[in-house]
PDB file of N, CA and C in Angstrom:
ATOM      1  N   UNK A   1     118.525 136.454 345.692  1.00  0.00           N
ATOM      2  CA  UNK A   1     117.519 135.824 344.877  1.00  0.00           C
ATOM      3  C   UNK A   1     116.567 136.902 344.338  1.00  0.00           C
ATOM      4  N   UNK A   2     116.505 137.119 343.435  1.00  0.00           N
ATOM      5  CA  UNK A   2     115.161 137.503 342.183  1.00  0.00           C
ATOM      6  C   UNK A   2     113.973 137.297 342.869  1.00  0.00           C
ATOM      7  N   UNK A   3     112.990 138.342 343.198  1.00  0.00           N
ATOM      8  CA  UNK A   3     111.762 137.952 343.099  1.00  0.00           C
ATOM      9  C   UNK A   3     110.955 138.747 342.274  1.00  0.00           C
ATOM     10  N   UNK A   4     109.666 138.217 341.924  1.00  0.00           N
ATOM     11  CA  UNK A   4     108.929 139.345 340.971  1.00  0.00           C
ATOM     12  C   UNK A   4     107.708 139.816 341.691  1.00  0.00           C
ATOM     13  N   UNK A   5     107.372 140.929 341.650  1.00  0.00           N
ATOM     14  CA  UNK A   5     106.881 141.450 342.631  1.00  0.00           C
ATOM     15  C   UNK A   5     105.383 141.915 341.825  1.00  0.00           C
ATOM     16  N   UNK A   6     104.314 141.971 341.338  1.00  0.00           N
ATOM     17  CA  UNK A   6     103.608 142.373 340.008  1.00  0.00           C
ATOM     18  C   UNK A   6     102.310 143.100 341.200  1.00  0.00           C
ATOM     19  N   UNK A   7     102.009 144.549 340.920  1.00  0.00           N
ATOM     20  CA  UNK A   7     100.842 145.437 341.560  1.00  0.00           C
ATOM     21  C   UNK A   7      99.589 145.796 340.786  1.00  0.00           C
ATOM     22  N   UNK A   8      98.895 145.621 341.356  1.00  0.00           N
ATOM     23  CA  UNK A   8      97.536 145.762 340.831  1.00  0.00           C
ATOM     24  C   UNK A   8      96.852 147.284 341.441  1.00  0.00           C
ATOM     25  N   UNK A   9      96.078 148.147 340.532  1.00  0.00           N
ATOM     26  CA  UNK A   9      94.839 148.813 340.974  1.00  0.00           C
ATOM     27  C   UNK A   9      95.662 150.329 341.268  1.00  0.00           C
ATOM     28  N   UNK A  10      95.120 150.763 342.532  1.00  0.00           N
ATOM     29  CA  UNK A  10      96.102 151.953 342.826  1.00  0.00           C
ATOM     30  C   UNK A  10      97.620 151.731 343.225  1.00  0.00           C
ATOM     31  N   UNK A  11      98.002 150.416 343.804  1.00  0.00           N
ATOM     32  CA  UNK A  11      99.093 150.553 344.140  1.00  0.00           C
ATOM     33  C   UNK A  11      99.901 150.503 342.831  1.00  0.00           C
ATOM     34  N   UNK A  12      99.478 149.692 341.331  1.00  0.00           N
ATOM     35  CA  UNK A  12      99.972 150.324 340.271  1.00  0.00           C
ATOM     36  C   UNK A  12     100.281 151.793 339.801  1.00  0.00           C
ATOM     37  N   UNK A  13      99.177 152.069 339.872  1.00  0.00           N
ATOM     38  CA  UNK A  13      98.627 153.452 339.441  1.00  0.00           C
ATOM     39  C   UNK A  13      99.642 154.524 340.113  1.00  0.00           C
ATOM     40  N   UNK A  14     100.007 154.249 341.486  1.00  0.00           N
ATOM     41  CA  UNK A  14     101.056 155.590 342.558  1.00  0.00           C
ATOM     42  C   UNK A  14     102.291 155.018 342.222  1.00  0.00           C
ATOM     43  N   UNK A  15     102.834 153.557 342.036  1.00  0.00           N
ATOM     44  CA  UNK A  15     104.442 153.427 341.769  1.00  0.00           C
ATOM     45  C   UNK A  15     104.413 153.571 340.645  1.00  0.00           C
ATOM     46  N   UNK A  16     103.715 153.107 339.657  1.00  0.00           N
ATOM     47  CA  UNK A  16     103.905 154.038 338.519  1.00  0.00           C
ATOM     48  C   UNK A  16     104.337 152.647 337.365  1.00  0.00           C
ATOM     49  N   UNK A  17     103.921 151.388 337.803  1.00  0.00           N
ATOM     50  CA  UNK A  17     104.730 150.517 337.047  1.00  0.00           C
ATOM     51  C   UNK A  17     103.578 149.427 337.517  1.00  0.00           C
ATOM     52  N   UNK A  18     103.948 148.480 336.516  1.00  0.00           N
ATOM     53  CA  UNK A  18     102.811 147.040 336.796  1.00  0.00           C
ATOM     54  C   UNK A  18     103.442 146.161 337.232  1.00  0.00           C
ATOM     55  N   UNK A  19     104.624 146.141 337.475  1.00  0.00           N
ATOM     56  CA  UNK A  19     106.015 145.031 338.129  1.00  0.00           C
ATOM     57  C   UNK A  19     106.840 145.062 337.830  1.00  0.00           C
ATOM     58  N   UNK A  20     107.857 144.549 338.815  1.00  0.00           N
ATOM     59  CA  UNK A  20     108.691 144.383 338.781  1.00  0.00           C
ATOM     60  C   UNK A  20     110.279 143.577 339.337  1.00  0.00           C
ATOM     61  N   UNK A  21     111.439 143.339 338.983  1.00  0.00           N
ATOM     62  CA  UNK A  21     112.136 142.485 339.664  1.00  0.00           C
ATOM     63  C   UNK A  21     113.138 142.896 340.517  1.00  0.00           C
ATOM     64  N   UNK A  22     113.128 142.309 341.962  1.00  0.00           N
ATOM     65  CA  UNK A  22     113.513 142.817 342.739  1.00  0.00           C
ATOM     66  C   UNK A  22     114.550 142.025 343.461  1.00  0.00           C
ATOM     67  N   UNK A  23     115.847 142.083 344.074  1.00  0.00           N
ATOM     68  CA  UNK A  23     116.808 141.522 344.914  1.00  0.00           C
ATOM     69  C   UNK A  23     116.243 141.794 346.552  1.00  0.00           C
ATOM     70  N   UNK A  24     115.408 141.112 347.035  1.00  0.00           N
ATOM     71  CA  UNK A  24     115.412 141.691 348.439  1.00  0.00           C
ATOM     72  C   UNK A  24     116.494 141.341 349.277  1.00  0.00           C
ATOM     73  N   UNK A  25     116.575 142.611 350.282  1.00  0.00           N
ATOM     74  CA  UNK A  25     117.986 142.217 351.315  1.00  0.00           C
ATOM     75  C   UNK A  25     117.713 141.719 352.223  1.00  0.00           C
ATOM     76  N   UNK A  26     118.928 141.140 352.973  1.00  0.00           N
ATOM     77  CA  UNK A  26     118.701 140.099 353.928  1.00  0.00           C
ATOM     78  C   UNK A  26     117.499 140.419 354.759  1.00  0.00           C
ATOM     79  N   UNK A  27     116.588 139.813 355.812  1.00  0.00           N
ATOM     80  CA  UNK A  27     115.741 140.123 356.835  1.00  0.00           C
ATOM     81  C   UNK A  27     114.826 140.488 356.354  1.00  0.00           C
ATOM     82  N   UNK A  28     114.150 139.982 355.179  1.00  0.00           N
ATOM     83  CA  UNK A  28     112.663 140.422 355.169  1.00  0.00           C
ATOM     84  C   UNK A  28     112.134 139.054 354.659  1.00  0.00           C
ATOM     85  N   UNK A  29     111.545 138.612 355.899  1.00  0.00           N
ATOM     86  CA  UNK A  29     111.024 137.205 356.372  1.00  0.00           C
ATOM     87  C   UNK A  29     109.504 137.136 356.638  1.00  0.00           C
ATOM     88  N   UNK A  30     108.911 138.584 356.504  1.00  0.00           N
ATOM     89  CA  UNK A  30     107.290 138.421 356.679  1.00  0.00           C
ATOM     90  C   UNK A  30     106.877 139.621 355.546  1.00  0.00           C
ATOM     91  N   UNK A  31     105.459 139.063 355.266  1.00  0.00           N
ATOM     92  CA  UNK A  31     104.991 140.643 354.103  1.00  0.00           C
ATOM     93  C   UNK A  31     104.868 142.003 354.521  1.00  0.00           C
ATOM     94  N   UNK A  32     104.911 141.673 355.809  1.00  0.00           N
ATOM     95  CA  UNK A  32     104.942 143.017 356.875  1.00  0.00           C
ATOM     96  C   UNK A  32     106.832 143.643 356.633  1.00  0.00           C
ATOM     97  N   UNK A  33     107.427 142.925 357.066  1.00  0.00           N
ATOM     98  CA  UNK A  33     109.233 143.342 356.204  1.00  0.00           C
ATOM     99  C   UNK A  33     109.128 143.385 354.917  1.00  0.00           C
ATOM    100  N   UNK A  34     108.466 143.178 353.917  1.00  0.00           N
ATOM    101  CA  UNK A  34     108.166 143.167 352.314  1.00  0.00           C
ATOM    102  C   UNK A  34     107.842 145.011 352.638  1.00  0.00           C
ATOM    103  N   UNK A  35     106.518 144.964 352.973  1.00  0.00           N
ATOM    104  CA  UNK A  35     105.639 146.159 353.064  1.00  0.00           C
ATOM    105  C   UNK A  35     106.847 147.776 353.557  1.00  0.00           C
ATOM    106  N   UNK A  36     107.500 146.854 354.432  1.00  0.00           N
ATOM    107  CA  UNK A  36     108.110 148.067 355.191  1.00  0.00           C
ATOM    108  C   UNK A  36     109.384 148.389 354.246  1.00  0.00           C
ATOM    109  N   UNK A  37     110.046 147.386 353.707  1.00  0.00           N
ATOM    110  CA  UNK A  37     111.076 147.770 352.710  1.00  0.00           C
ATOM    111  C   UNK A  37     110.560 148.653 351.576  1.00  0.00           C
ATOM    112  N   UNK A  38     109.749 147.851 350.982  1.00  0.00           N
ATOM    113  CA  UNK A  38     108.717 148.577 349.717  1.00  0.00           C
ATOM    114  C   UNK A  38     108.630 150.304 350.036  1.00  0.00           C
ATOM    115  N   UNK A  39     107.948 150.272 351.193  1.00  0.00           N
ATOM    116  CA  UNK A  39     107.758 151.759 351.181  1.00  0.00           C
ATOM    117  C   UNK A  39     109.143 152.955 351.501  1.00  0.00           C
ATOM    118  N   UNK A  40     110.392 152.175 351.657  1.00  0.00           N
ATOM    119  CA  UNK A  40     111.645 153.300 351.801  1.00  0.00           C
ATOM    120  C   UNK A  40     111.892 153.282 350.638  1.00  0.00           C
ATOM    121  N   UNK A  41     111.590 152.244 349.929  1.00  0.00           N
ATOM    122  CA  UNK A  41     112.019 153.211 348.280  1.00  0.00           C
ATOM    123  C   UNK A  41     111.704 153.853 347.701  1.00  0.00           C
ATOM    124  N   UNK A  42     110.758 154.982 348.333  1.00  0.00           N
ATOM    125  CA  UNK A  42     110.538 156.307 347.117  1.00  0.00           C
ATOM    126  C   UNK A  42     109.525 156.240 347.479  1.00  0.00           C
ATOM    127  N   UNK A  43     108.584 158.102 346.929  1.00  0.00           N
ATOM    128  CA  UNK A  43     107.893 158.527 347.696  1.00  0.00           C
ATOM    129  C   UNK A  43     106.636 157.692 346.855  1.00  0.00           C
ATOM    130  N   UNK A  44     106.443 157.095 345.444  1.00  0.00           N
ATOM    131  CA  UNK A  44     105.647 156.631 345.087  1.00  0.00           C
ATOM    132  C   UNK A  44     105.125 155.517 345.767  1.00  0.00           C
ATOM    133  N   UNK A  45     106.268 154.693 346.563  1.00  0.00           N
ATOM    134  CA  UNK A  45     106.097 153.084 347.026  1.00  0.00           C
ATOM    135  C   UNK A  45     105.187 153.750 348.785  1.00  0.00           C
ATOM    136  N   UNK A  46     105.896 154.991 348.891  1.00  0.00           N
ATOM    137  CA  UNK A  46     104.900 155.111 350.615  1.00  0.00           C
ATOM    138  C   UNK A  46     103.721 155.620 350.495  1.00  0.00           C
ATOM    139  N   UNK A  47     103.626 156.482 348.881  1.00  0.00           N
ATOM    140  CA  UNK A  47     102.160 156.541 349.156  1.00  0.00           C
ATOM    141  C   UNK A  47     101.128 155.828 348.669  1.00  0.00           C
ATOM    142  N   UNK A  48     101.810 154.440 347.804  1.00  0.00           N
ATOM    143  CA  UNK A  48     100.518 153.380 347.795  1.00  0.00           C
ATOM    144  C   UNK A  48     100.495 152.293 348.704  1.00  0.00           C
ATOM    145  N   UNK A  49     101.394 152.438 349.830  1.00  0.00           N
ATOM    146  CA  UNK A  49     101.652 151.468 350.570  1.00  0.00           C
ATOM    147  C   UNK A  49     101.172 152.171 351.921  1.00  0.00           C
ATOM    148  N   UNK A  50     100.879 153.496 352.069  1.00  0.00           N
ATOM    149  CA  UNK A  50     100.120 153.895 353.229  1.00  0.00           C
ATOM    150  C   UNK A  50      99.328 153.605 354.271  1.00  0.00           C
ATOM    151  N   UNK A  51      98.483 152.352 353.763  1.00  0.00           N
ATOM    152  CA  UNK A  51      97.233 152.224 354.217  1.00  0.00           C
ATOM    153  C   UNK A  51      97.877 150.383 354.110  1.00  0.00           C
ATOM    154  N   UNK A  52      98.258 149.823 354.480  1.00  0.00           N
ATOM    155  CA  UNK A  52      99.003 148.366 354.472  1.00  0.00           C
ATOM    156  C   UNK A  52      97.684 147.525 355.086  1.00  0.00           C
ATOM    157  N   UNK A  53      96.752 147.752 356.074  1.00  0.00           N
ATOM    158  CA  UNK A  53      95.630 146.884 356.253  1.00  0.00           C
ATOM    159  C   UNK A  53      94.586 146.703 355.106  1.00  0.00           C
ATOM    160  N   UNK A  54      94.845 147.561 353.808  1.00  0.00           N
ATOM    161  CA  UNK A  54      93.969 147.288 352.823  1.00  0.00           C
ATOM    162  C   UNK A  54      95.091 146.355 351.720  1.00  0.00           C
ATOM    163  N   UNK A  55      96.564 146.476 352.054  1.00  0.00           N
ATOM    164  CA  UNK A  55      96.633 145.916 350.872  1.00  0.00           C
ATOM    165  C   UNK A  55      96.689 144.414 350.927  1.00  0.00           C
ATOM    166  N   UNK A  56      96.890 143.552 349.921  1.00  0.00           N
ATOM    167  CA  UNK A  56      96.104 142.222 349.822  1.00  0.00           C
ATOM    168  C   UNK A  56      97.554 141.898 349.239  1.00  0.00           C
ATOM    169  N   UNK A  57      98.554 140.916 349.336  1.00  0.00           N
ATOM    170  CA  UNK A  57      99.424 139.713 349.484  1.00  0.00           C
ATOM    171  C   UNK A  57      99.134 138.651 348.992  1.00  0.00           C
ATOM    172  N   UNK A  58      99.247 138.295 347.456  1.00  0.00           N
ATOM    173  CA  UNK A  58      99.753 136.243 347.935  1.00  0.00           C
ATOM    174  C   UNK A  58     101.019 136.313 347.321  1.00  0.00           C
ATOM    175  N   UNK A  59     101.139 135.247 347.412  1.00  0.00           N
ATOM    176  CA  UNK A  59     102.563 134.174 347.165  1.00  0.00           C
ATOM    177  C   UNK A  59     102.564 132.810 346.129  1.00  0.00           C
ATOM    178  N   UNK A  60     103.034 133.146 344.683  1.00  0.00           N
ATOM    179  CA  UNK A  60     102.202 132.429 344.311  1.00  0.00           C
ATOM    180  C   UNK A  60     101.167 131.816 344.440  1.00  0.00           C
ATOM    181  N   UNK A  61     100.491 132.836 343.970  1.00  0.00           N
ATOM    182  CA  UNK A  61      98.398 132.857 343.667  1.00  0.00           C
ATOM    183  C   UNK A  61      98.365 132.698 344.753  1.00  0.00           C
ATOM    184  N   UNK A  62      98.538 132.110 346.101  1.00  0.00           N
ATOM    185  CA  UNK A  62      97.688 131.985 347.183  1.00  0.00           C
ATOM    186  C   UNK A  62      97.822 133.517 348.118  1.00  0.00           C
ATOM    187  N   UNK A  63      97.170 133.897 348.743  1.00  0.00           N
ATOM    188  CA  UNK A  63      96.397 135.249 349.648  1.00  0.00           C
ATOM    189  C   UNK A  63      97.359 134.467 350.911  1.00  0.00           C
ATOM    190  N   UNK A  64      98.329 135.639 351.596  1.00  0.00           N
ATOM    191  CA  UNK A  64      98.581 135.530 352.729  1.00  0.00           C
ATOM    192  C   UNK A  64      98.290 136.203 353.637  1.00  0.00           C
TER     193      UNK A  64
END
């Protein structure tokens, strides 16, 4: 399944893109498995994803 994934602020600013669409693989069932996949793809995704207690999550519009 397709999801769209759209970044705001610095975490735009270090991957280098304002969104995008993504196939996630099996087992990523919390934003914490989102977070941790995100950052093995490239050195842009670990270094705006560094600091994961600042970054902010929803799901359609709602904050998780």
């Amino acid at each position: 399944m397709t999801t769209r994934l759209i970044y705001f602020a610095w975490v735009r600013e270090r991957i280098g893109m304002a969104e995008e669409d993504v196939d996630l693989p099996a087992g990523i069932e919390t934003v914490t498995d989102l977070l941790r996949w995100l950052k093995s793809r490239g050195d842009g995704y670990e270094h705006a994803l560094q600091y994961p207690d600042v970054i902010r999550v929803a799901i359609n519009q709602e904050h998780v």
